[in-house]
C-alpha atoms as a PDB file:
ATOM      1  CA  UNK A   1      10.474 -14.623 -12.774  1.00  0.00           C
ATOM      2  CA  UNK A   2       9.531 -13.454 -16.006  1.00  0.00           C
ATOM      3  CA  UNK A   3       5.852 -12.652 -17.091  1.00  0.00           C
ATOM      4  CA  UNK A   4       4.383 -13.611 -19.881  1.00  0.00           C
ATOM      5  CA  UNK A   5       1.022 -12.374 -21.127  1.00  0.00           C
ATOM      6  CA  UNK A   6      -0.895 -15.361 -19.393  1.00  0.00           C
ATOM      7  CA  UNK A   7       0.523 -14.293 -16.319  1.00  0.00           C
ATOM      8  CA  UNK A   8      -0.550 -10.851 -16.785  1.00  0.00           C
ATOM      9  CA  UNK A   9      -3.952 -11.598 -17.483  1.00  0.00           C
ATOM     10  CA  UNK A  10      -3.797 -13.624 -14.589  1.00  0.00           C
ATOM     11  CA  UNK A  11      -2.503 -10.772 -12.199  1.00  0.00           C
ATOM     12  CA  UNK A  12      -5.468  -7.899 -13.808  1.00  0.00           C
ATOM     13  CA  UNK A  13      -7.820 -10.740 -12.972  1.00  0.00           C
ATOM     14  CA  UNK A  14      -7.032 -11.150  -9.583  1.00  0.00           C
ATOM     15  CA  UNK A  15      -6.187  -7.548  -8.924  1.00  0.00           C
ATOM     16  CA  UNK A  16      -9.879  -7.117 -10.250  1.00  0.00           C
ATOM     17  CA  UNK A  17     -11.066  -9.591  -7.627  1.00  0.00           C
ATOM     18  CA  UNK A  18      -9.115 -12.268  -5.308  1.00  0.00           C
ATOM     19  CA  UNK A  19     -12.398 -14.112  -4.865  1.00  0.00           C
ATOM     20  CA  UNK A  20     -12.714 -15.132  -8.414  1.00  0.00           C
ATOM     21  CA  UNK A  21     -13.010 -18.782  -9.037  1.00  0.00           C
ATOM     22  CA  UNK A  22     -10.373 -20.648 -10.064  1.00  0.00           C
ATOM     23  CA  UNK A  23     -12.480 -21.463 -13.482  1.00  0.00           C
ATOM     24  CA  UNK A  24     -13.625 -18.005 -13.881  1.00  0.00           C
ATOM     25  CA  UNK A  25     -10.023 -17.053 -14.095  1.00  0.00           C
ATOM     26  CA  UNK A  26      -8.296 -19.260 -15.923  1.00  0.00           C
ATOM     27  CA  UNK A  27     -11.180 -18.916 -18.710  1.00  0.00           C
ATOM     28  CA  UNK A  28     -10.372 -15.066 -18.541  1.00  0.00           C
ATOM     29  CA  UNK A  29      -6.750 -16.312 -18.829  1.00  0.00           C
ATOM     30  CA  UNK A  30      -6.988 -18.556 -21.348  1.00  0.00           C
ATOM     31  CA  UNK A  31      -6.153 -21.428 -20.113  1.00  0.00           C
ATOM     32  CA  UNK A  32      -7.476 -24.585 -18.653  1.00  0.00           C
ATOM     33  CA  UNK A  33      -8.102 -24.578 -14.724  1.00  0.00           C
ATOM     34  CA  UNK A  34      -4.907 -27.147 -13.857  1.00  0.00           C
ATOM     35  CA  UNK A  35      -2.559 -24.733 -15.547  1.00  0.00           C
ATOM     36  CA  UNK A  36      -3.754 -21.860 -14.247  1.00  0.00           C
ATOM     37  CA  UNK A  37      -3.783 -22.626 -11.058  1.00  0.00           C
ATOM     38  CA  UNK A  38      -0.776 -23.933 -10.888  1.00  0.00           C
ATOM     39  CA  UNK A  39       0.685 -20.645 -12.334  1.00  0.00           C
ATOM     40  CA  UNK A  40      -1.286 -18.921  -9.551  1.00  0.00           C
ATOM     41  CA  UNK A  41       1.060 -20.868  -7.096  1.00  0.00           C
ATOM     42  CA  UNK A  42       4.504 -20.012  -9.360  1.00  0.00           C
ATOM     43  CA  UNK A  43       3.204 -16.234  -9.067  1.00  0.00           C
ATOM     44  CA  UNK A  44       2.591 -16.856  -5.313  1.00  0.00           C
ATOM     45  CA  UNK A  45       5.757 -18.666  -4.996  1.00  0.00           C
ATOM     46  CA  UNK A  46       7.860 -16.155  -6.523  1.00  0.00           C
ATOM     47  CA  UNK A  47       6.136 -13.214  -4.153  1.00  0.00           C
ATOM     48  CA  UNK A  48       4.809 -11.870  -7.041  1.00  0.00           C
ATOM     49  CA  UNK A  49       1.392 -12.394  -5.121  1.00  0.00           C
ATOM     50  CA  UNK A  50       2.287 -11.139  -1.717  1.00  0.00           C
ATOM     51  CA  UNK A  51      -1.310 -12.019  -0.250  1.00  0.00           C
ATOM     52  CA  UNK A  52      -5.562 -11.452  -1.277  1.00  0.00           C
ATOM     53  CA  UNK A  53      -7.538  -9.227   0.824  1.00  0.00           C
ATOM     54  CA  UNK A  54     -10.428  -7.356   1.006  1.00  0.00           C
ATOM     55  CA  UNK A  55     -10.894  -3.432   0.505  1.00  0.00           C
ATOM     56  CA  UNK A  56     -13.049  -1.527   2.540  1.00  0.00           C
ATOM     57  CA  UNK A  57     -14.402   2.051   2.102  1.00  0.00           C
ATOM     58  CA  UNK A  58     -13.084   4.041   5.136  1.00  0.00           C
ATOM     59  CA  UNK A  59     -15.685   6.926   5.208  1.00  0.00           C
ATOM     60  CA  UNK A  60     -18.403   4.018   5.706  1.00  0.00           C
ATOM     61  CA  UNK A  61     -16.270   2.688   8.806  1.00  0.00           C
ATOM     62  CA  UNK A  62     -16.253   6.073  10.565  1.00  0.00           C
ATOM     63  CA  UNK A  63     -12.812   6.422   8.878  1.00  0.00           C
ATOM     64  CA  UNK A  64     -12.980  10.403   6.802  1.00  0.00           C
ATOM     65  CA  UNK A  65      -9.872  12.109   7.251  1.00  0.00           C
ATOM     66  CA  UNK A  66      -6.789  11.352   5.048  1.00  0.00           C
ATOM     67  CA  UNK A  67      -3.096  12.560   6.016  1.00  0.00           C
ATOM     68  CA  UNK A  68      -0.282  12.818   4.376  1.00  0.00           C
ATOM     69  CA  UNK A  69       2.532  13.336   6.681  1.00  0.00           C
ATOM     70  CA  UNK A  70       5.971  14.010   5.172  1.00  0.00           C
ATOM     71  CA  UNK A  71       8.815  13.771   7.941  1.00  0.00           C
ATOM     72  CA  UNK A  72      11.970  15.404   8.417  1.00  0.00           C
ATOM     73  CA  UNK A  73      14.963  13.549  10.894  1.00  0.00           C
ATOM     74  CA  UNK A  74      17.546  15.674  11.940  1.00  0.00           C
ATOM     75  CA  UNK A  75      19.288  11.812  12.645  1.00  0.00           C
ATOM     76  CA  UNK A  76      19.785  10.080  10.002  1.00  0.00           C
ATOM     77  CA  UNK A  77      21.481   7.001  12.006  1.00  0.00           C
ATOM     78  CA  UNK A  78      20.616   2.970  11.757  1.00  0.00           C
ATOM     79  CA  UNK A  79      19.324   2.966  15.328  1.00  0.00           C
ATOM     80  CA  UNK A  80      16.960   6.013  14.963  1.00  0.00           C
ATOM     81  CA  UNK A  81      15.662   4.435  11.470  1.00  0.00           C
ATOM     82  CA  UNK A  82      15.378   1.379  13.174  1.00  0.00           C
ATOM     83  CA  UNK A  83      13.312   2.899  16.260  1.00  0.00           C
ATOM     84  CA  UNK A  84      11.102   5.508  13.777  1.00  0.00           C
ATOM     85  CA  UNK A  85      10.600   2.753  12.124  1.00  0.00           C
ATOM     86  CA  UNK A  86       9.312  -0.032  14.543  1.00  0.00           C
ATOM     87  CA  UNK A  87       7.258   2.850  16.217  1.00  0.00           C
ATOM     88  CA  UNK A  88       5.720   4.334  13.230  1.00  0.00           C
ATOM     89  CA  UNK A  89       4.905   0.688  11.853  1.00  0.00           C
ATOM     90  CA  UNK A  90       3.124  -0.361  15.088  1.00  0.00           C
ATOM     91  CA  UNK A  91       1.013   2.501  14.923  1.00  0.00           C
ATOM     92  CA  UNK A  92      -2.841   1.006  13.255  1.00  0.00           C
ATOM     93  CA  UNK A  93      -3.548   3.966  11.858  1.00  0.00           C
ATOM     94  CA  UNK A  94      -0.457   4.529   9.871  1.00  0.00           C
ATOM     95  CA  UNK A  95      -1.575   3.225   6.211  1.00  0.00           C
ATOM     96  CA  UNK A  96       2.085   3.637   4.723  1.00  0.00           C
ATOM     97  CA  UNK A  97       4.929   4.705   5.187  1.00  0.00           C
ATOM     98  CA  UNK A  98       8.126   5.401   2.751  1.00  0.00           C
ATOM     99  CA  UNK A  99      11.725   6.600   3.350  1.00  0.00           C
ATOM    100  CA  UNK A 100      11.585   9.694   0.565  1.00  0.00           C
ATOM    101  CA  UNK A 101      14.710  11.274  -1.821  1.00  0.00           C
ATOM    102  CA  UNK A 102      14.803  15.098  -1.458  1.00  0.00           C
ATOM    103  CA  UNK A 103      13.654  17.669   1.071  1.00  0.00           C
ATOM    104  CA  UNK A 104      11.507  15.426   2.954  1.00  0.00           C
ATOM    105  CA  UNK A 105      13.032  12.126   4.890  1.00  0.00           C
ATOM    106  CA  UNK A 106       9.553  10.026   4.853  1.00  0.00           C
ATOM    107  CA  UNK A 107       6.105  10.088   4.069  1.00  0.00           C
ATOM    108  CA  UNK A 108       2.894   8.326   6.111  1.00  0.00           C
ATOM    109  CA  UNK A 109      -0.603   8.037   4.667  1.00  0.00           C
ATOM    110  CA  UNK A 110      -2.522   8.106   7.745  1.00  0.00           C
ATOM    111  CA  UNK A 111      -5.801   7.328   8.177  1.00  0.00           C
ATOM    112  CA  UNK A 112      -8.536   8.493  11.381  1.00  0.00           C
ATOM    113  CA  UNK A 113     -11.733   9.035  12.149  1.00  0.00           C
ATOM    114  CA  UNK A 114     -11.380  13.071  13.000  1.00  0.00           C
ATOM    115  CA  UNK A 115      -9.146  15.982  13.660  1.00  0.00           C
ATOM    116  CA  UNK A 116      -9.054  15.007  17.594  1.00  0.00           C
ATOM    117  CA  UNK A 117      -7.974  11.276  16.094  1.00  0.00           C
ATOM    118  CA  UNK A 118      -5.212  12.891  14.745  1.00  0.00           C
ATOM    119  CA  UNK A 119      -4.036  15.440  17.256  1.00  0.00           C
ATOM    120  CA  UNK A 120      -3.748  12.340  19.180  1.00  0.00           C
ATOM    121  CA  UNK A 121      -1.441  10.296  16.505  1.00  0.00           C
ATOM    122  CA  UNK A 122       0.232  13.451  16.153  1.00  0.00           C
ATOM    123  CA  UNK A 123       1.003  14.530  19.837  1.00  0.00           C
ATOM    124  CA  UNK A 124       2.326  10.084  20.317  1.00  0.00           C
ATOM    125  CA  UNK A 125       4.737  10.577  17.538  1.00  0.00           C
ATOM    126  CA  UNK A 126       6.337  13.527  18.316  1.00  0.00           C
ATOM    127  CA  UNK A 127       6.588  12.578  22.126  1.00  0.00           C
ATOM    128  CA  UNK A 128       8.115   8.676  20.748  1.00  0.00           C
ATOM    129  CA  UNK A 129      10.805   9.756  18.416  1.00  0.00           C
ATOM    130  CA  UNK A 130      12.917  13.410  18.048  1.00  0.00           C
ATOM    131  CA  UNK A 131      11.866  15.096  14.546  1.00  0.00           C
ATOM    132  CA  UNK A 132      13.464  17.853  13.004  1.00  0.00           C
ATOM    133  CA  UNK A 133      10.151  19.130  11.411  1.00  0.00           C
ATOM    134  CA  UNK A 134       6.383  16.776  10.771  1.00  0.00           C
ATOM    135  CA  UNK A 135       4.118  18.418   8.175  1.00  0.00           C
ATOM    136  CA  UNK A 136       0.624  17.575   8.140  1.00  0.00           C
ATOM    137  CA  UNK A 137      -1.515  17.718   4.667  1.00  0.00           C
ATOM    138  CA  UNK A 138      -5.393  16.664   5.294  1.00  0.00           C
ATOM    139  CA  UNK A 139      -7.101  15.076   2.114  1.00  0.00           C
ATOM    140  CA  UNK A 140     -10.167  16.813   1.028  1.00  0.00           C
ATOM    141  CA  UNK A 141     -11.659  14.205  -1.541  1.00  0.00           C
ATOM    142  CA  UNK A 142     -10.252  11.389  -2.650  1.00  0.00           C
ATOM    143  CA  UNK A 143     -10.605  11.386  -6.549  1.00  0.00           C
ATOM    144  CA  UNK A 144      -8.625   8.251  -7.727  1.00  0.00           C
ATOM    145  CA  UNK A 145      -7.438   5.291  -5.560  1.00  0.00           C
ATOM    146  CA  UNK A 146      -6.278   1.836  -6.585  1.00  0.00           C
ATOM    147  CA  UNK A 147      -4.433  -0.931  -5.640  1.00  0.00           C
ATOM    148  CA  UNK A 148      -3.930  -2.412  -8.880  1.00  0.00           C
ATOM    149  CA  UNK A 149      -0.484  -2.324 -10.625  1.00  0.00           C
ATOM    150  CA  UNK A 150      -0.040  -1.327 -14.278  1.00  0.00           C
ATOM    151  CA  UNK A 151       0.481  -4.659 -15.650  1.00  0.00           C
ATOM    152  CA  UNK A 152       0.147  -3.813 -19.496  1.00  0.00           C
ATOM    153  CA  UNK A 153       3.171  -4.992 -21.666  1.00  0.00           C
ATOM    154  CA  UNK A 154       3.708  -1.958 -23.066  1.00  0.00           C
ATOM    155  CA  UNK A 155       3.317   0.549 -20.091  1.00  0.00           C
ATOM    156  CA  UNK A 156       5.861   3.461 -20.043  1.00  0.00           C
ATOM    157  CA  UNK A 157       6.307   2.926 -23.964  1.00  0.00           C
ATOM    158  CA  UNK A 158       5.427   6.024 -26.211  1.00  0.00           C
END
């Protein structure tokens, strides 16, 4: 599906906030509210918009420490993907998790309440699956986070 730059007003808009009204948006948009809502459900249609949730702020759930775990396999199979994987994904506490290019297999955001939080995750994951090497990088302050995509035409053009 190809966006246009309704569409990508629409998308900031609702990146901004899922709970805006359906009026609110398509006047930000544009557009009257039939059209726009029915765009809503093309976007939604085509995946484009996966789902709307709400973000919470983790230190205020008892949530402070940050890790960035980078992984390294020595198996690089389908069936130890598959079971790293599963496991890792079933794990709460495991924010995200990417298969990496270069010295480091894959990369987990995790995020616990404390050190002993994570000694826990740590000692699980290591006892679940055979690594070749987990290193552990702890977040000190978290000076930019978004979930909104750079949706502007001309991003990446100089």
């Amino acid at each position: 599906m190809k966006l246009d730059a309704i569409d990508r007003r629409i998308l900031v808009a609702l990146q901004d906030n899922a709970d805006i009204s359906i009026a609110q948006l398509a006047d930000r948009a544009g557009l009257s509210q039939t059209p726009c809502w029915k765009r809503v459900q093309k976007l939604e249609e085509a995946g484009i918009i996966n789902r709307r949730v709400a973000l919470l702020t983790p230190e205020k759930l008892g949530l402070g420490l940050t890790v960035f775990v980078q992984v390294e396999s020595g198996d690089h199979s389908a069936d130890w993907l598959q079971t790293f994987a599963s496991t890792v994904s079933s794990r709460p506490e495991v924010m995200e998790l990417y298969r990496m290019a270069g010295d480091v297999d894959y990369m987990l955001r995790v995020v616990v309440p404390d050190m002993a939080s994570y000694d826990a995750f740590y000692r699980d994951l290591i006892a679940a699956i055979p690594l070749k090497n987990v290193t552990s990088r702890f977040a000190m302050e978290r000076i930019k986070y978004t979930t909104a995509l750079p949706l502007a035409k001309d991003f990446g053009k100089t």
